[in-house]
C-alpha atoms as a PDB file:
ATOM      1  CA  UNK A   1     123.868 109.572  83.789  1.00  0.00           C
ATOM      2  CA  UNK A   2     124.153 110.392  80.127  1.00  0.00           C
ATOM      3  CA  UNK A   3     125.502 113.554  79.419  1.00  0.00           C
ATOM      4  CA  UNK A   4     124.458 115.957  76.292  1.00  0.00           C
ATOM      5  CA  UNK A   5     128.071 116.317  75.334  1.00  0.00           C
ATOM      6  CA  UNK A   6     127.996 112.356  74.907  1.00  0.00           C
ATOM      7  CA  UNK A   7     124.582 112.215  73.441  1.00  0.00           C
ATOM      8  CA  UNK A   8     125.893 114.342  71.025  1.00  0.00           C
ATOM      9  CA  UNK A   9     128.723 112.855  70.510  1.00  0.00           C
ATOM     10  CA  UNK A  10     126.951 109.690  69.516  1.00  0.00           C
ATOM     11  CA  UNK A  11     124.801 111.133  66.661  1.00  0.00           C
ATOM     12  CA  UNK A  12     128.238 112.244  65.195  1.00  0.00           C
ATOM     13  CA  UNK A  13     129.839 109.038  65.526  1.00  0.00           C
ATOM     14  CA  UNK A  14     126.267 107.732  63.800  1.00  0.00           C
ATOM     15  CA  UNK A  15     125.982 110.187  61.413  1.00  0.00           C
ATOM     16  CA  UNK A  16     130.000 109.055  59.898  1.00  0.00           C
ATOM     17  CA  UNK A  17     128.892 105.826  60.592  1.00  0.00           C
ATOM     18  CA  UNK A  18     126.384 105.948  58.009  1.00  0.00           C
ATOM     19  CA  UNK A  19     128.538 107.643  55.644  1.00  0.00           C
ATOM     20  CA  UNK A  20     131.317 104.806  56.033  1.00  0.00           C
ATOM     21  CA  UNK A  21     127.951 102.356  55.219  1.00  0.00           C
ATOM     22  CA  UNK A  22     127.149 104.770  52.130  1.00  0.00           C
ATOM     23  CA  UNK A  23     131.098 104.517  51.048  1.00  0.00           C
ATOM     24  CA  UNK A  24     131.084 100.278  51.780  1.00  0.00           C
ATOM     25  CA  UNK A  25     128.123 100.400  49.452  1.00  0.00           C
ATOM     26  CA  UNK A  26     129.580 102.679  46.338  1.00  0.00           C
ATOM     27  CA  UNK A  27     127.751 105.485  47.241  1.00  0.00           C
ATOM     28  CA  UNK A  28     128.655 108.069  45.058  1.00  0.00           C
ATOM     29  CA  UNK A  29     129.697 111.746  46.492  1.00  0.00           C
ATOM     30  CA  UNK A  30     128.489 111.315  50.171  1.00  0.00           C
ATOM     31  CA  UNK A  31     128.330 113.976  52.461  1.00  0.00           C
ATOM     32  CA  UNK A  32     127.743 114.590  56.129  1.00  0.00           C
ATOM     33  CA  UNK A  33     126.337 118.027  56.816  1.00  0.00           C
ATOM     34  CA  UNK A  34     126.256 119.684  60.321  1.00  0.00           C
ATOM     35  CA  UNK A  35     122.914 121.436  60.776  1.00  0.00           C
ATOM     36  CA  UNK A  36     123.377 122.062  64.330  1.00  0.00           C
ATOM     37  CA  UNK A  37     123.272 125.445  64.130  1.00  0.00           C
ATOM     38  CA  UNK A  38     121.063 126.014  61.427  1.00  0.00           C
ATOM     39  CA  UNK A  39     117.627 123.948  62.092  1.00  0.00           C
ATOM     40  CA  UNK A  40     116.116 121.779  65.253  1.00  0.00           C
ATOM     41  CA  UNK A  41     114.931 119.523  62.445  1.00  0.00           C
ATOM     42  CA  UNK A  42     117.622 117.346  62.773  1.00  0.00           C
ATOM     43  CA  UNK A  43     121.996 117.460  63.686  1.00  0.00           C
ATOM     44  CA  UNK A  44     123.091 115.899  60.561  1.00  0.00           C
ATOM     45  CA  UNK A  45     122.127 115.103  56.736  1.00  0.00           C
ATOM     46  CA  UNK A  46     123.917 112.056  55.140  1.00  0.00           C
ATOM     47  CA  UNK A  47     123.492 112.436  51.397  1.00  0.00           C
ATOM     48  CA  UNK A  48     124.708 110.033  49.277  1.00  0.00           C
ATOM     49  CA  UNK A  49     124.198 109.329  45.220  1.00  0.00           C
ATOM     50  CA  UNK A  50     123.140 105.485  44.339  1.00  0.00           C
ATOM     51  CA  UNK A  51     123.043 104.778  40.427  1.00  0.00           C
ATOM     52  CA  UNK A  52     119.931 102.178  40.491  1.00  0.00           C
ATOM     53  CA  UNK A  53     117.321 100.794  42.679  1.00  0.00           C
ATOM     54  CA  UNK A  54     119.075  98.264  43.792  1.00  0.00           C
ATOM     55  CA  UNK A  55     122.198 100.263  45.205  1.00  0.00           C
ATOM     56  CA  UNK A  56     119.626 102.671  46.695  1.00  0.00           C
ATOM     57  CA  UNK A  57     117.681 100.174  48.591  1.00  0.00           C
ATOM     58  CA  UNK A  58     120.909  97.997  49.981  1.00  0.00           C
ATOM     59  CA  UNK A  59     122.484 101.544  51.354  1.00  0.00           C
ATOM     60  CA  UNK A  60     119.275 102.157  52.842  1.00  0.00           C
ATOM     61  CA  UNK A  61     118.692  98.781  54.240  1.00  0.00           C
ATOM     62  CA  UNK A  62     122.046  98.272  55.449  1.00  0.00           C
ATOM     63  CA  UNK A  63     122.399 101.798  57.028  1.00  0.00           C
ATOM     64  CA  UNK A  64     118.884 100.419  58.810  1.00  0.00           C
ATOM     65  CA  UNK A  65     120.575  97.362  60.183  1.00  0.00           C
ATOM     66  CA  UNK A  66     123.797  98.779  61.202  1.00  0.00           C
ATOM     67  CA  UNK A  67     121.738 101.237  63.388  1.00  0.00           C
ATOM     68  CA  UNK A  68     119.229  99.071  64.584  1.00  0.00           C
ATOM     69  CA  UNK A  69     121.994  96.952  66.020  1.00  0.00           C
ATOM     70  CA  UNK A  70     123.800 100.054  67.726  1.00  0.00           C
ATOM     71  CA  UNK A  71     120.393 100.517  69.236  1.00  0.00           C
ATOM     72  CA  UNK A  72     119.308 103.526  66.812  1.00  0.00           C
ATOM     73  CA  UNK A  73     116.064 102.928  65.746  1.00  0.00           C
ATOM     74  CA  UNK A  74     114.575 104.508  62.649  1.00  0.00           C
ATOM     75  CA  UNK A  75     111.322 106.460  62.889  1.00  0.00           C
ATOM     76  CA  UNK A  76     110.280 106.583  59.498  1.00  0.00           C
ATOM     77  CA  UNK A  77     111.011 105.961  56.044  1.00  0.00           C
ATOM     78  CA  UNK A  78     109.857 107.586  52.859  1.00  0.00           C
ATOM     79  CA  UNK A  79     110.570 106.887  49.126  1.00  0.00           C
ATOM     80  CA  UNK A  80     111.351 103.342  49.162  1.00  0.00           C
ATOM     81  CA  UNK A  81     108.594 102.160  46.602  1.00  0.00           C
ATOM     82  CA  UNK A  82     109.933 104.895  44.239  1.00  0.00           C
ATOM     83  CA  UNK A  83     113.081 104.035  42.047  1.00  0.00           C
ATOM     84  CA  UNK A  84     115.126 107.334  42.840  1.00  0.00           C
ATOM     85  CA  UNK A  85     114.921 107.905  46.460  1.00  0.00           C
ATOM     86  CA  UNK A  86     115.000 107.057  49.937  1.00  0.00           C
ATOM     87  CA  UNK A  87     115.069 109.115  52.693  1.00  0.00           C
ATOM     88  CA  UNK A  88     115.435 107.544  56.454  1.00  0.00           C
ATOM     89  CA  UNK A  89     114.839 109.673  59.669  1.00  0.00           C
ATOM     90  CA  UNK A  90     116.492 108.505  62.918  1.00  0.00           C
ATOM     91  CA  UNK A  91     115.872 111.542  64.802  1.00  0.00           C
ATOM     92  CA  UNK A  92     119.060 113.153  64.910  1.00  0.00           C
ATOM     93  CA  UNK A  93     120.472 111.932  61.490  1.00  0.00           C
ATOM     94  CA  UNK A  94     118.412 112.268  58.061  1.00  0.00           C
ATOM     95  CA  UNK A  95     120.044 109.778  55.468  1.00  0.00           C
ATOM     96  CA  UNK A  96     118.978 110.655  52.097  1.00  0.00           C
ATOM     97  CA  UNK A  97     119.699 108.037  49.206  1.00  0.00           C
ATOM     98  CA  UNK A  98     119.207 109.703  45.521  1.00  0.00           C
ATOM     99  CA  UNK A  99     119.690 108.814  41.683  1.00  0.00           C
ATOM    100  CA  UNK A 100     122.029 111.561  40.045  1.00  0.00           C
ATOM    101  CA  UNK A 101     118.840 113.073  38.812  1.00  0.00           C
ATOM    102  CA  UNK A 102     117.108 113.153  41.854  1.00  0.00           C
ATOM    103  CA  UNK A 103     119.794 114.383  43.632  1.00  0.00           C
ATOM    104  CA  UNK A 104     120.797 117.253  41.350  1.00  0.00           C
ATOM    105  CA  UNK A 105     116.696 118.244  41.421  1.00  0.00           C
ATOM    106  CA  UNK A 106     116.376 118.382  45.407  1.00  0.00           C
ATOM    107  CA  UNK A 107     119.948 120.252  45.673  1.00  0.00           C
ATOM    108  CA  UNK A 108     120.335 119.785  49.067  1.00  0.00           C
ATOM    109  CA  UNK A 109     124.144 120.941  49.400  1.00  0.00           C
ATOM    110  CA  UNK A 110     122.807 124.189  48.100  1.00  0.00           C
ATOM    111  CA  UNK A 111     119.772 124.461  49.635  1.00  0.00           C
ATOM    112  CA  UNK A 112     121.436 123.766  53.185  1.00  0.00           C
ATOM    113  CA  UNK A 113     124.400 125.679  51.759  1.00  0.00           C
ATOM    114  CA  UNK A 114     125.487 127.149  55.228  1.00  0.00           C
ATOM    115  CA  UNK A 115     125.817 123.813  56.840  1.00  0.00           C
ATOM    116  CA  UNK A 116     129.414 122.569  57.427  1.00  0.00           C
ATOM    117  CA  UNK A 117     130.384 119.736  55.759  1.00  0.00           C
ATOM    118  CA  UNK A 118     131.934 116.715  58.753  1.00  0.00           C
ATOM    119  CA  UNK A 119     134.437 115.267  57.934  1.00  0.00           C
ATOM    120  CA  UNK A 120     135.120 111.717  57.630  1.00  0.00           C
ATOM    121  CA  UNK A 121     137.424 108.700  56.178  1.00  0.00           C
ATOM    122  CA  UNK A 122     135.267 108.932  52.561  1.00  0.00           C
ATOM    123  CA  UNK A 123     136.284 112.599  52.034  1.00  0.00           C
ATOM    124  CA  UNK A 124     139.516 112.195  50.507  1.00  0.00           C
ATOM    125  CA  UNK A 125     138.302 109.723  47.746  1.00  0.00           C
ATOM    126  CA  UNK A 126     135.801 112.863  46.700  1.00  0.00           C
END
């Protein structure tokens, strides 16, 4: 039997995961917040800062595929056919993929301004 300390440590190691895919993939400024204790939305926001189309869609597609083969499926997907965003929903995690612009507009680090930031290898290059 799975237990809920292990399930959750699981969406952690996912959630860093995908920031360590966002970092492989020159995302820009990526952060891992910890909504845990804020919303039952979701655990964890990745946000990350690509500077094209391009960047955006390989940090979302490879962030897909590492997933998918750690058995973490992605339930939905919106903002792919748009040039400045993506935004991926495995449950637990939320990765959102912006242009400079689009992130500055949503503001998420000060709109979720009480979440802890995680942690992980990325940080110190910030």
């Amino acid at each position: 039997m799975i237990s809920t300390t292990d399930i959750s440590q699981r969406t952690l190691d996912n959630a860093i995961e995908i920031a360590r895919v966002c970092d492989a993939y020159r995302g820009r400024d990526t952060l891992v917040l910890d909504l845990t204790g804020i919303t039952p939305i979701c655990d964890y926001f990745v946000i990350t800062t690509g500077t094209n189309r391009r960047q955006i869609h390989a940090i979302a597609d490879e962030v897909n595929r590492v997933l998918k083969e750690s058995g973490s499926a992605r339930k939905g997907r919106e903002g792919y056919d748009e040039s400045s965003w993506v935004v991926q929903d495995y449950g637990d995690i939320v990765l959102h993929v912006f242009t400079p612009e689009t992130r500055s507009l949503y503001d998420l680090e000060n709109l979720w301004g009480d979440a802890p930031h995680v942690p992980w290898d990325g940080d110190s290059a910030e």
